[in-house]
Protein backbone atom coordinates (compact mmCIF):
# COMPACT_ATOMS: atom_id res chain seq x y z
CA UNK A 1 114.08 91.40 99.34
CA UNK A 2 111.43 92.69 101.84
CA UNK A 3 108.06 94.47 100.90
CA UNK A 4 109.70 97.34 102.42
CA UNK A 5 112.56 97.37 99.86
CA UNK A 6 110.59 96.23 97.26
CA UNK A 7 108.20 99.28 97.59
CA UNK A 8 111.26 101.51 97.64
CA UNK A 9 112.49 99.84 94.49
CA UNK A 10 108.39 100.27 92.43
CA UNK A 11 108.97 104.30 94.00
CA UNK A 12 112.56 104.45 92.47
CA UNK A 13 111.59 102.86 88.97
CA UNK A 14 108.75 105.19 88.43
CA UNK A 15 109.52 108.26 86.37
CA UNK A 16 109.06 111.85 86.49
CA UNK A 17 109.21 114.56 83.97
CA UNK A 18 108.93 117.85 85.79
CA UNK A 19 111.90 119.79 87.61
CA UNK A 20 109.39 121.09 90.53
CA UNK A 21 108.54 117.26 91.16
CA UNK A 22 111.73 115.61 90.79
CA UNK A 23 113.44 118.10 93.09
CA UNK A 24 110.15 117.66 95.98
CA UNK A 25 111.19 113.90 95.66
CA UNK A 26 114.84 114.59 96.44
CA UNK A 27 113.53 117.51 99.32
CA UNK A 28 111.62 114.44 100.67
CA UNK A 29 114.16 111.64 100.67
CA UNK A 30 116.56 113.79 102.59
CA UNK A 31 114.13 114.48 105.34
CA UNK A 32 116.25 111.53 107.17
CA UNK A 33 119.40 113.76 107.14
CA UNK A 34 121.38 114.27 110.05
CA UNK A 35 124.42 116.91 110.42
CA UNK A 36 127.75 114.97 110.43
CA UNK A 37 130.98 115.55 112.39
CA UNK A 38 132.27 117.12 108.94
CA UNK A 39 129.54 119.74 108.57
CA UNK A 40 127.81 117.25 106.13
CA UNK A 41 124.57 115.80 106.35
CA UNK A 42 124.53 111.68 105.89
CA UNK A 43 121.60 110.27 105.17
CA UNK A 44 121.17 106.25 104.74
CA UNK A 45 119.39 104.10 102.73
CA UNK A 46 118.73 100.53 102.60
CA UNK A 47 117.97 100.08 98.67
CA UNK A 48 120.23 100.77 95.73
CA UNK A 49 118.20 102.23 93.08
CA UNK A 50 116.62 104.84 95.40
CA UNK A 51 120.38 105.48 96.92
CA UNK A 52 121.59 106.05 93.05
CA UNK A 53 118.57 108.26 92.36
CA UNK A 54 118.67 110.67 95.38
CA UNK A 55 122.77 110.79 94.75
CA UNK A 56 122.77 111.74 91.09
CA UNK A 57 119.58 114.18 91.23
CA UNK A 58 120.80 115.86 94.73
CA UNK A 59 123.98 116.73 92.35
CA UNK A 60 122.10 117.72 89.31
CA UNK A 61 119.19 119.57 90.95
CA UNK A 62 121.38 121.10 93.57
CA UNK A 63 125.08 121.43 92.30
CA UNK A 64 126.06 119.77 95.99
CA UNK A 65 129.41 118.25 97.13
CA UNK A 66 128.41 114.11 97.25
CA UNK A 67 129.53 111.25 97.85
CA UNK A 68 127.72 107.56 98.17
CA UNK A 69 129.14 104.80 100.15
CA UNK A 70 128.04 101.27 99.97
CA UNK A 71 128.47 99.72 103.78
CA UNK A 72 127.34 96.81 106.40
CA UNK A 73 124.80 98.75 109.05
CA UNK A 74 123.96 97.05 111.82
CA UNK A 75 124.30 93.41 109.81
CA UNK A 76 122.16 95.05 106.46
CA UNK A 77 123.79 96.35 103.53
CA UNK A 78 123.64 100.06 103.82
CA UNK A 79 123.87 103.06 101.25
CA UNK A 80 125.48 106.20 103.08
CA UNK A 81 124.91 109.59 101.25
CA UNK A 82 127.11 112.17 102.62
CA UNK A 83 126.60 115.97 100.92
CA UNK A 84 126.78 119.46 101.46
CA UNK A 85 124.10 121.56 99.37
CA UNK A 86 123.36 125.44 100.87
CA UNK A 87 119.60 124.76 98.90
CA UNK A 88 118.66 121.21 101.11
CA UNK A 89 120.23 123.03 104.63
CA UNK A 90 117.92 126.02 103.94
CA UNK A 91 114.67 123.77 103.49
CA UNK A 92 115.69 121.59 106.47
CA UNK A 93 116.87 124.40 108.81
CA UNK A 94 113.12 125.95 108.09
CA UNK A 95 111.47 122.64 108.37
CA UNK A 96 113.14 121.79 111.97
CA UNK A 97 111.93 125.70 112.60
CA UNK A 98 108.25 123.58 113.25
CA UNK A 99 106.73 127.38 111.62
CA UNK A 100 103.16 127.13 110.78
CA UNK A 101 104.18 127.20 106.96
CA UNK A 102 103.30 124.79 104.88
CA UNK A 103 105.49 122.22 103.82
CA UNK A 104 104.51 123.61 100.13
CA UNK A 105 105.91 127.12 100.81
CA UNK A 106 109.22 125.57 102.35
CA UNK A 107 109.92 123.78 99.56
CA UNK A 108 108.85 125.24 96.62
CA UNK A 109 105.89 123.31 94.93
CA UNK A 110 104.64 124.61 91.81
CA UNK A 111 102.49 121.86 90.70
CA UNK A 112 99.99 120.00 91.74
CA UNK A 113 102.04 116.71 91.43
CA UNK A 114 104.91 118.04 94.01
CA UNK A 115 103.22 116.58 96.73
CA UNK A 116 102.69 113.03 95.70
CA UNK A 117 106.56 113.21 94.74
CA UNK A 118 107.49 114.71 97.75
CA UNK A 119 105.53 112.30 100.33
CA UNK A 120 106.79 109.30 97.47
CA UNK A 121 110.58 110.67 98.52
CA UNK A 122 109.93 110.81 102.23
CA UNK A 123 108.92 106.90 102.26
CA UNK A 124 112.23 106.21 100.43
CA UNK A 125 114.16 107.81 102.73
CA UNK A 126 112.34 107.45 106.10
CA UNK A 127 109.70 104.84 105.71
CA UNK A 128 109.12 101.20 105.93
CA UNK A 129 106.45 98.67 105.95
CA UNK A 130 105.72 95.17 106.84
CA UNK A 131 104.71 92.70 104.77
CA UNK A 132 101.35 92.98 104.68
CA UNK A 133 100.43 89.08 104.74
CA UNK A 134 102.05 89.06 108.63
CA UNK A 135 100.58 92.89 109.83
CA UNK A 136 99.99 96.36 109.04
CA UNK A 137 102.42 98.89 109.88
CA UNK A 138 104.23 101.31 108.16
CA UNK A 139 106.32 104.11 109.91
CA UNK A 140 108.41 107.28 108.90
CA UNK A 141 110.86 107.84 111.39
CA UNK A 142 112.75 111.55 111.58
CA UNK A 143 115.75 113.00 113.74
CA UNK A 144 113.80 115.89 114.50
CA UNK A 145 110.55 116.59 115.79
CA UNK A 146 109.99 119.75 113.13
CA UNK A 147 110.15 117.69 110.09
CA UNK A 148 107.89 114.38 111.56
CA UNK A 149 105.30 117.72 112.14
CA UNK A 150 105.59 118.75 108.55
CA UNK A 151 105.05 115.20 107.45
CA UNK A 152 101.99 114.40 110.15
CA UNK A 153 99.95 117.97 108.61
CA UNK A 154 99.98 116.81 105.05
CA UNK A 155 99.42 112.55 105.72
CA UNK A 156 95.93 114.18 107.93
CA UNK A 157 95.16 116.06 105.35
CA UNK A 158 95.35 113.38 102.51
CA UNK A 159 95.06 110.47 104.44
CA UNK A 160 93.73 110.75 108.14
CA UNK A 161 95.60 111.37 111.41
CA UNK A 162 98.41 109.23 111.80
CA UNK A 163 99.88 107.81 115.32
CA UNK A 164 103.45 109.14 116.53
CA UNK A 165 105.87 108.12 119.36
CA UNK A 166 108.86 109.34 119.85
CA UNK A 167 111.60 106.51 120.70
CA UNK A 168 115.17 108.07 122.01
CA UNK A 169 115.99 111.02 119.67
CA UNK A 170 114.11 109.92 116.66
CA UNK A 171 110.63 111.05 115.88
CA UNK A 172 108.14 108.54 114.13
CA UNK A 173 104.66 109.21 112.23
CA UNK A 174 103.04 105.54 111.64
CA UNK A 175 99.58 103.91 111.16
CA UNK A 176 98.07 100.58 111.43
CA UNK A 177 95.37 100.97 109.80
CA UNK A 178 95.14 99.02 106.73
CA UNK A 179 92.95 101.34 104.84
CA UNK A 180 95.28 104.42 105.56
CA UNK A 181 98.32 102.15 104.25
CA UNK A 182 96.56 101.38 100.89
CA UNK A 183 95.64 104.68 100.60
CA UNK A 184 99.21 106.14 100.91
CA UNK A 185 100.39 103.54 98.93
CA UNK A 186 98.00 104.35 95.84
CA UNK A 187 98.76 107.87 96.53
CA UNK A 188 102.11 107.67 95.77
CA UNK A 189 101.98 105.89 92.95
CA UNK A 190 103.21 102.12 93.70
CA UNK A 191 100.12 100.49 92.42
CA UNK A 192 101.74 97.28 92.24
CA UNK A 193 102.84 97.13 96.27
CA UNK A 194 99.08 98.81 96.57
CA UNK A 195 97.32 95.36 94.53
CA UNK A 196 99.40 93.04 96.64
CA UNK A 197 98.25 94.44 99.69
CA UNK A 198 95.03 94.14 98.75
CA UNK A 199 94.97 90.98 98.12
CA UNK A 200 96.48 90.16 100.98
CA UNK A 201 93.71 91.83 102.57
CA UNK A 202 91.14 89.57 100.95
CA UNK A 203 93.50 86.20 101.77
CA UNK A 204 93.78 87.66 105.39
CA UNK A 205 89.53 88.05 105.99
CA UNK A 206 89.20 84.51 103.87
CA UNK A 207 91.37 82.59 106.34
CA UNK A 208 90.01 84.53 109.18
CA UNK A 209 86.66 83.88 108.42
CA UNK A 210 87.69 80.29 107.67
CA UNK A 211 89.42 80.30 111.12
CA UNK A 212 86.43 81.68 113.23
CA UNK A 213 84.27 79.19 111.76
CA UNK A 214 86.55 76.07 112.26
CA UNK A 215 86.86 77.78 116.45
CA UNK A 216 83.06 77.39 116.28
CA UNK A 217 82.62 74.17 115.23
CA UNK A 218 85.18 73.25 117.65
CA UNK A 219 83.81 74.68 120.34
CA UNK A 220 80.46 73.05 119.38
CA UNK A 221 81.99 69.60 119.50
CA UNK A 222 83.48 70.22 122.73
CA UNK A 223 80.46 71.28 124.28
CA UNK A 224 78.64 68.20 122.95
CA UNK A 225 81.14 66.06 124.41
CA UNK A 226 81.74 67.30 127.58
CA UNK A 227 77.41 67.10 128.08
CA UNK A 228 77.53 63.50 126.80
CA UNK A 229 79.93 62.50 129.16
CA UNK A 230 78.19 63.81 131.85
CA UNK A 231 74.87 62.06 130.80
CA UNK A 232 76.90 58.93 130.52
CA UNK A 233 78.26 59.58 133.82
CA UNK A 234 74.99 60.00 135.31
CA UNK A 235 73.82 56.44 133.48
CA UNK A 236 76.49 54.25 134.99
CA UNK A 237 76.20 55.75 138.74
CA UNK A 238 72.58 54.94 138.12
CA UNK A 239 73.85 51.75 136.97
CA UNK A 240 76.31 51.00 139.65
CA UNK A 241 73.66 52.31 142.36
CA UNK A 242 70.90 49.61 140.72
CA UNK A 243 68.68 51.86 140.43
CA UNK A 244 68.93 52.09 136.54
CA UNK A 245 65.71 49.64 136.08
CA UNK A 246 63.64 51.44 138.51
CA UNK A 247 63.76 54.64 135.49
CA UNK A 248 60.60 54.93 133.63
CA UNK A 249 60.85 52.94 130.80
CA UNK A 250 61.30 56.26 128.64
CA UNK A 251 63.91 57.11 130.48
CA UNK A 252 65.59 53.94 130.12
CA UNK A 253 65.18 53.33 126.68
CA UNK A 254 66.96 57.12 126.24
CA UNK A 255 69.90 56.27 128.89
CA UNK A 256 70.74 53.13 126.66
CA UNK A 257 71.10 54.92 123.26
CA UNK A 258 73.15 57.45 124.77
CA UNK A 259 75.67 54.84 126.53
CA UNK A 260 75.39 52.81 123.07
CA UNK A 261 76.04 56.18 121.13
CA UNK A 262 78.30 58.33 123.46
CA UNK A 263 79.74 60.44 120.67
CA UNK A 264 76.89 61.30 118.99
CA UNK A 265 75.35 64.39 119.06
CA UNK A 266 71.85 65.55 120.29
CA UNK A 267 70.08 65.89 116.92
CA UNK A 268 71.43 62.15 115.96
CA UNK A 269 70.37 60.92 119.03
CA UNK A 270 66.87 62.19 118.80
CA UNK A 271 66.29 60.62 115.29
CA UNK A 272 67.80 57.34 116.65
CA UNK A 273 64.49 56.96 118.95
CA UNK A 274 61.72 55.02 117.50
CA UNK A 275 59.43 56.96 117.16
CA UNK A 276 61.75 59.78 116.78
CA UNK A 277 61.54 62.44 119.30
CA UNK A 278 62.34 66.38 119.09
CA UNK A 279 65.73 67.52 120.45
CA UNK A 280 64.14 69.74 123.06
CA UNK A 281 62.10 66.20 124.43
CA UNK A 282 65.43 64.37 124.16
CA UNK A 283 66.89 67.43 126.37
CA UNK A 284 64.00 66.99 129.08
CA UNK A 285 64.60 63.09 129.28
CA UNK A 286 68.32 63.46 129.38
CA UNK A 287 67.55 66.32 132.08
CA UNK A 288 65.44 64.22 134.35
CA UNK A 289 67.91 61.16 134.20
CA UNK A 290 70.96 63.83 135.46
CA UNK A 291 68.32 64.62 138.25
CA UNK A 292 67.60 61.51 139.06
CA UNK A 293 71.31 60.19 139.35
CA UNK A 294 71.87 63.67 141.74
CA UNK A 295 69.20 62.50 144.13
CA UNK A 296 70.64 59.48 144.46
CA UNK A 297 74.43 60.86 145.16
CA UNK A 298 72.68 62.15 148.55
């Protein structure tokens, strides 16, 4: 099952008592309706609990003609909800109007609760979301541009602005914002979706932080080795030139540690001197024998 399912499933399971809510949920799941060849409207859906729910309270709440077919859809098991209900073609035909009513006149809230069970039917019947653990998306997507309005007005007003493109003939409303996600999600009601995603928030930063850390370190060590194989370079041309024993005898006491200790770093190689030296002397000697082997290459 994927997080997008099983968030339909924790919005399906969860109950409500009032008639104004529990018909805003049904108003909201059918904002995916299209008109059929048959007059109908069909509207899919890709998890069985919220197919059974929207099917047996779209003929309680609203008397309609139904019928729920269980299908393949583009290789995933579909749930096609065909119906004809004067009540849902009224709110739909004034949503697609794009008016400057509210979405709460349209439909009929009366309590303060409508909304949450409204937006809570809209993501069962037009919404998805990726797993949170691979990215952060979720998306409505609409057949009209009227009803994606409807649904962009009240997610700014509760949530922030969201995003929208409009791909073919279907309208989406979708953010990437992991805060805005969490926030819907908690809105709604699907606390349990709401904690996994936050922890996958916290096991995301962890093994980025983790991550950028290990890059650094690796970039460290690669820097350290490509500048002590250049210093060792410089050593053997002075070598090969014989001009190695003509070095002070600073100089050469440096060049040997380094071609006796070509991995290690510049701190190790400073407290390998005896007497010790500081890194930034250890940087001037190593600085003047590059120079030196330069000079001699011309």
């Amino acid at each position: 099952m994927s997080f997008s399912t099983e968030v339909s499933a924790e919005l399906a399971a969860l109950q409500i008592k009032k008639p104004c809510c529990r018909r805003a949920l049904v108003l909201g799941m059918l904002m995916g309706a299209r008109k059929s060849e048959e007059n109908k409207y069909i509207s899919y859906f890709y998890e069985k609990s919220s197919a059974e729910l929207v099917f047996d309270s779209l003929k309680k709440i609203f008397h309609a003609d139904a019928g729920l077919d269980e299908m393949v859809r583009a290789g995933r098991k579909t749930y096609a909800l065909s119906f004809k209900s004067s009540g849902v073609a009224d709110f739909l035909y004034e949503v697609e109007k794009d008016s400057d009513m509210a979405v709460h006149a349209i439909a009929g809230f009366k309590c303060g609760g409508c909304q949450n069970a409204f937006l809570r039917g809209v993501f069962m019947g037009c919404g998805s979301i990726t797993d949170p653990k691979r990215s952060y998306h979720m998306e409505f997507v609409f057949p009209c541009e009227g009803r994606a309005n409807i649904v962009d007005k009240m997610l700014t007003a509760i949530i922030g602005k969201p995003n929208r493109i409009k791909r073919g003939e279907r309208y989406s409303v979708y953010y990437k914002n992991n805060n805005a996600i969490l926030d819907f999600l908690y809105g709604v009601g699907c606390s349990h979706s709401g904690i996994y995603m936050a922890n996958s928030f916290i096991e995301r930063d962890i093994r980025n932080n983790e991550n950028r850390a290990t890059n650094c370190v690796a970039r460290n060590i690669s820097r350290s080795v490509g500048a002590a194989q250049k210093h060792v370079s410089a050593i053997e041309s002075l070598i090969e030139s014989k001009r190695f024993d003509r070095l002070p005898k600073e100089l050469r006491y440096t060049a040997r540690l380094r071609l006796e200790n070509d991995s290690a770093s510049l701190y190790e190689l400073a407290l390998m001197h005896e007497p010790s030296i500081t890194k930034s002397g250890l940087n001037r000697r190593l600085a003047r024998i590059m120079e030196i082997a330069r000079e001699n290459e011309k």
